[in-house]
Protein backbone atom coordinates (compact mmCIF):
# COMPACT_ATOMS: atom_id res chain seq x y z
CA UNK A 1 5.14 7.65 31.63
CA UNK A 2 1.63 6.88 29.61
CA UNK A 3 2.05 3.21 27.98
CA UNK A 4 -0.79 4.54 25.59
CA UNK A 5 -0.20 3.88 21.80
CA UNK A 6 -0.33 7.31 20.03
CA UNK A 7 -3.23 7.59 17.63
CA UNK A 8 -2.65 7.87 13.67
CA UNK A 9 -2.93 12.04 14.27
CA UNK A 10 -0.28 12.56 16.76
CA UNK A 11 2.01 9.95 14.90
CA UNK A 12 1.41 12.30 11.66
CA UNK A 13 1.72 15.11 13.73
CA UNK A 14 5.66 13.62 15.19
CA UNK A 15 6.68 12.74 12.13
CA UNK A 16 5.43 15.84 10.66
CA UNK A 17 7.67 17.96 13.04
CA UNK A 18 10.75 15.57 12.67
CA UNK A 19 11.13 14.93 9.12
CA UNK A 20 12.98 18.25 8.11
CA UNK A 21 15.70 16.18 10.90
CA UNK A 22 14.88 12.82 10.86
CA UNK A 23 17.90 11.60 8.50
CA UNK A 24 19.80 12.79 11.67
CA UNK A 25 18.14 11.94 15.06
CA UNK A 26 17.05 8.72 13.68
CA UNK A 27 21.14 7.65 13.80
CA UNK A 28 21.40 9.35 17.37
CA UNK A 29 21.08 6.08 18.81
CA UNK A 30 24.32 5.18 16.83
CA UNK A 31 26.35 6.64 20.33
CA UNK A 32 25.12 3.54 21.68
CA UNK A 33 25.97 0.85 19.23
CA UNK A 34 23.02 0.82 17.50
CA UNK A 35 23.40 -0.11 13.96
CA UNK A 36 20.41 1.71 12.49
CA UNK A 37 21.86 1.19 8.35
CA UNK A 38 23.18 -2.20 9.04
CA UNK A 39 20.15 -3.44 10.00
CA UNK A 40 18.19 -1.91 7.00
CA UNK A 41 21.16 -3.20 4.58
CA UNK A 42 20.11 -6.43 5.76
CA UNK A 43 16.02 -6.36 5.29
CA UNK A 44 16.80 -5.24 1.72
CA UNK A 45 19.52 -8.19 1.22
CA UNK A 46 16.80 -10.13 2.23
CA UNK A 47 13.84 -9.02 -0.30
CA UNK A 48 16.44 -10.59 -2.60
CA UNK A 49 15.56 -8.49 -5.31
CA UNK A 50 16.31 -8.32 -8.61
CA UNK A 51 17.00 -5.99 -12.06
CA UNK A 52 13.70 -4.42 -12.84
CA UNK A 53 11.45 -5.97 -9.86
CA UNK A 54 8.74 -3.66 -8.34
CA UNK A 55 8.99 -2.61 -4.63
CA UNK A 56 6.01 -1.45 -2.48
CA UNK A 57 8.06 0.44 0.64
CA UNK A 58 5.34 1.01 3.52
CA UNK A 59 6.48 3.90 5.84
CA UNK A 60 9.23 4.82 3.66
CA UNK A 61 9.77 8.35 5.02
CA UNK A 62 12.77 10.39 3.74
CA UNK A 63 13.42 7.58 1.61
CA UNK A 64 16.62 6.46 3.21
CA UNK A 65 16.01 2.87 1.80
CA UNK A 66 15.89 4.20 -1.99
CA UNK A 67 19.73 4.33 -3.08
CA UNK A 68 19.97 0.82 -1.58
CA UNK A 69 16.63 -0.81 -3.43
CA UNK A 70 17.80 1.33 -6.74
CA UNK A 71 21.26 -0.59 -6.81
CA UNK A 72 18.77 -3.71 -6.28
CA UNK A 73 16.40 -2.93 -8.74
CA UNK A 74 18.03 -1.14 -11.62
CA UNK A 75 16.33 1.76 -13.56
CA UNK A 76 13.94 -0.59 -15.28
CA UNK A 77 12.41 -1.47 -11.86
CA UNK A 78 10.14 0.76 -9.47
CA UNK A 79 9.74 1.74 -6.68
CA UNK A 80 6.33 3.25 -4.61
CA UNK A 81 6.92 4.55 -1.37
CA UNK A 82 4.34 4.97 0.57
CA UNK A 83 3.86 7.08 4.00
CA UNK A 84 1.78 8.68 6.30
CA UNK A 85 3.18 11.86 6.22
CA UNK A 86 3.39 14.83 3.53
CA UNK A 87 6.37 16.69 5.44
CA UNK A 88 8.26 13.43 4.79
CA UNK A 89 7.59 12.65 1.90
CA UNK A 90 8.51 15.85 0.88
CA UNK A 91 11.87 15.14 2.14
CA UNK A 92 12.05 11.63 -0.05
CA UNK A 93 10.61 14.03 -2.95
CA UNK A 94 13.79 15.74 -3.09
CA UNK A 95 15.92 13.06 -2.24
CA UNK A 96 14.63 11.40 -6.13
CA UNK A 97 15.01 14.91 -7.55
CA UNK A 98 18.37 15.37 -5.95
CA UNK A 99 19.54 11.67 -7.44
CA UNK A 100 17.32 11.74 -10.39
CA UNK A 101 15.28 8.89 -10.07
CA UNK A 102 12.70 8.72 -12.53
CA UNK A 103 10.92 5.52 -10.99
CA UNK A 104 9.99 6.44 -7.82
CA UNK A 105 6.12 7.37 -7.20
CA UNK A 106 5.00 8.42 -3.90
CA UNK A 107 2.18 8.10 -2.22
CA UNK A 108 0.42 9.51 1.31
CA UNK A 109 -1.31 7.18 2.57
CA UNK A 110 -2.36 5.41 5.68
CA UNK A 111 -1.04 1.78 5.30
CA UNK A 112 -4.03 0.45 7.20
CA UNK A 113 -6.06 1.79 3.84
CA UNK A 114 -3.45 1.64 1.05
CA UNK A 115 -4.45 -0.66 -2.02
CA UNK A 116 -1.54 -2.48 -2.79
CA UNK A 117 -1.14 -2.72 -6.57
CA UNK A 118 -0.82 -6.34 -7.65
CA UNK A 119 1.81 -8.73 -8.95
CA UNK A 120 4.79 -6.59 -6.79
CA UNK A 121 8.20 -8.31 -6.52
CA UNK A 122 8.73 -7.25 -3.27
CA UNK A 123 7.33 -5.22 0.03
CA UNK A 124 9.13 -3.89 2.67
CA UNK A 125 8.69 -1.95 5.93
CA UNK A 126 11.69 -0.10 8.27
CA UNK A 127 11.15 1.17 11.73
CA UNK A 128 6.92 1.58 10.62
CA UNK A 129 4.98 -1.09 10.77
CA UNK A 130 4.49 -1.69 14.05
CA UNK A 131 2.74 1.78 14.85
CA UNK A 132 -0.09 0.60 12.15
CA UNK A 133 -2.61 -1.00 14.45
CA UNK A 134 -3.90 -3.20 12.10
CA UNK A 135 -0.71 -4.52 10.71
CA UNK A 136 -1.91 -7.88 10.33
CA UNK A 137 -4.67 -6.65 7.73
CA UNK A 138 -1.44 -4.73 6.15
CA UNK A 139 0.57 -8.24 5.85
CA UNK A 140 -2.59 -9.66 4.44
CA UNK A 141 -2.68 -8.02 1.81
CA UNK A 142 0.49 -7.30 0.85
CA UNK A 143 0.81 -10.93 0.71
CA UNK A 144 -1.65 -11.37 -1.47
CA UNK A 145 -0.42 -8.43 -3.74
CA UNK A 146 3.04 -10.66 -4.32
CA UNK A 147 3.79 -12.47 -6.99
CA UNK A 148 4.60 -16.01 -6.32
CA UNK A 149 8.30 -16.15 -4.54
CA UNK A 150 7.94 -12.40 -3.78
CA UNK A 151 8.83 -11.36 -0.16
CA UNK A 152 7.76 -9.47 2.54
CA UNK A 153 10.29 -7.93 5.24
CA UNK A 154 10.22 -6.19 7.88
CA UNK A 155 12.78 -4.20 10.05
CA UNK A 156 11.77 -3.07 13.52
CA UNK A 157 11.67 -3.14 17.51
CA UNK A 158 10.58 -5.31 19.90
CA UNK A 159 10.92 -6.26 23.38
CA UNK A 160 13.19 -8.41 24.47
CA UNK A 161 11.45 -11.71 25.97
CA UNK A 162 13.81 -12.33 28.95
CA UNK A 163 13.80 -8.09 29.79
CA UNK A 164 11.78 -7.55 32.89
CA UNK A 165 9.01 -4.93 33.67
CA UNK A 166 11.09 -2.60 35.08
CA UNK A 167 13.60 -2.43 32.54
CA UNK A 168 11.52 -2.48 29.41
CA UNK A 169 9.66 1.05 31.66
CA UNK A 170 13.23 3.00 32.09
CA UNK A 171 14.14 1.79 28.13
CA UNK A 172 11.13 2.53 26.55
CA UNK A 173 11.08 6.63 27.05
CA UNK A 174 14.32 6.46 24.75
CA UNK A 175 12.55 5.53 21.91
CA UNK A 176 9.13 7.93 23.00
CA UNK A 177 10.60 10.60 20.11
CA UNK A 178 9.76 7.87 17.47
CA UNK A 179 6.21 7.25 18.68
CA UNK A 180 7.10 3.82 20.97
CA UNK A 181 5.19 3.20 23.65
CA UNK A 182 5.07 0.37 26.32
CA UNK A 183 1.82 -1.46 24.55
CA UNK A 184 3.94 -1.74 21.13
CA UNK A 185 5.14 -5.13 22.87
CA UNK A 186 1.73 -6.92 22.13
CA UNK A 187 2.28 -6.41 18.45
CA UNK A 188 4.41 -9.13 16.65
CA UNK A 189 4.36 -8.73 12.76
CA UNK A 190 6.70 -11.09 12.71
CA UNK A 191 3.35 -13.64 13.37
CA UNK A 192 1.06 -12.31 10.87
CA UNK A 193 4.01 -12.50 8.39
CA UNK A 194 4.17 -16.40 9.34
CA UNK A 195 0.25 -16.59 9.62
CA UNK A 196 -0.04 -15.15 5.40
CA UNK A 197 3.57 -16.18 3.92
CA UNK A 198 6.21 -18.83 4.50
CA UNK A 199 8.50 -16.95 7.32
CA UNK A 200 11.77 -17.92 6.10
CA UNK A 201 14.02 -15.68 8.07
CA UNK A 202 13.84 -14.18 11.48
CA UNK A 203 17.10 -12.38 13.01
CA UNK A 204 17.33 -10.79 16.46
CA UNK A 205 20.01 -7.96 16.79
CA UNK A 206 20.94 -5.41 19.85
CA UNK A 207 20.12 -7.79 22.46
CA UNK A 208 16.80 -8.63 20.94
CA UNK A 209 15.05 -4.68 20.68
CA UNK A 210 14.97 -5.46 17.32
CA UNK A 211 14.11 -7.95 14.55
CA UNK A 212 14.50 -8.17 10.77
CA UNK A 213 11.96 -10.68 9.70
CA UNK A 214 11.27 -12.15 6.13
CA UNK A 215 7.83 -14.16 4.61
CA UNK A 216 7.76 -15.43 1.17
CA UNK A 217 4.76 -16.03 -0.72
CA UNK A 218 4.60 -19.90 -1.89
CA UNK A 219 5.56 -20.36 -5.74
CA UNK A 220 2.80 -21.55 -7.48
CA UNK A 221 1.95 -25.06 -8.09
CA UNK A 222 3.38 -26.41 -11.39
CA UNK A 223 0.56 -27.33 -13.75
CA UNK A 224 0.65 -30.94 -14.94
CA UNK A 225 -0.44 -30.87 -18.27
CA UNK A 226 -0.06 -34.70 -18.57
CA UNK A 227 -2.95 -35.30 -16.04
CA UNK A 228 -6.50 -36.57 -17.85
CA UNK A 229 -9.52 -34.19 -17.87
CA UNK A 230 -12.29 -35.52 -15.75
């Protein structure tokens, strides 16, 4: 098995064949005790959001997140989903018609080149993330899109630490249909979300092949008007 990282064409060109599925195979991996909705449950407990707060979603795909952040968020918030794909965001297209949403906007778009728009609440990535090579770039400037006390979180693999070699070889073709490869293991968002916000959670779950990490953008300094002009 090639430990190459797919480039951004044949991960369009995956995802483009699996969306019209992917609400299904992604939960395949259910048979095995893998809690695939419990595990995004918790990265969206963790945005801590609240009644009419704007989320950025990166990689949001069918849009599986949505009902979850729209019980957050209320229908005076809003979210943006943003993904890589057209065939699935067609899929989260008619998930909002299906359910009515009227603030959801949707966007294709590499996140390695996505403007974030400023002053957002909240940003959050599923399963994503760690196929953008330059994640760290993404992180930066999300982070500097929040609004003080907004957070960043992300939900996705990783390999264990104490797994050797051989192991992480005969695991990793499991995952293949989702675009993991071997080298994913050098990239840690986890650090770049430490590196540009305050990390203030980090969770391991299914014997550590996955993570649901948390930043939080400092709240500004209070301004002390009592304090003499130079």
């Amino acid at each position: 098995m090639s430990a190459q990282t797919l480039s951004g064409d044949q991960i369009r060109e995956l995802y483009r064949r699996r969306a019209p599925r992917y609400d299904i195979t992604s939960h395949v991996y259910g048979l095995l005790g893998y809690r695939l909705d419990a595990y995004r449950a918790r990265g969206i407990e963790l945005l801590a959001l609240n009644s009419g707060d704007t989320i950025v979603e990166i990689g949001c795909g069918t849009g599986a997140n949505f009902r979850a952040l729209e019980h957050a968020i209320g229908p005076t918030g809003a979210i943006i989903g943003v993904d890589l794909t057209a065939e699935m965001l067609e899929q989260a297209r008619e998930r909002v018609r299906r359910e009515r949403w009227s603030n959801v906007t949707l966007v294709q778009s590499d996140a390695a080149t996505y403007s974030f728009p400023e002053h957002v609440n909240a940003i959050l990535s599923t399963y994503a993330l760690t196929l953008v090579p330059s994640y760290d770039d993404v992180v930066h400037r999300g982070a500097e899109a929040l609004v003080p006390g907004g957070r960043f979180v992300v939900v996705d693999i990783k390999a264990p630490r104490s797994w050797p070699e051989p192991v992480l070889r005969t695991i990793v073709p499991l995952f293949r249909p989702f675009g993991v490869t071997l080298d994913l293991r050098a990239r840690h968002p986890w650090e770049s979300l430490a590196k540009h916000l305050n990390l203030v959670v980090m969770e391991e779950r299914y014997l550590g092949t996955t993570y649901i990490a948390a930043g939080e953008k400092p709240a500004a300094a209070p301004t002390d008007k009592g304090a003499a002009r130079p």
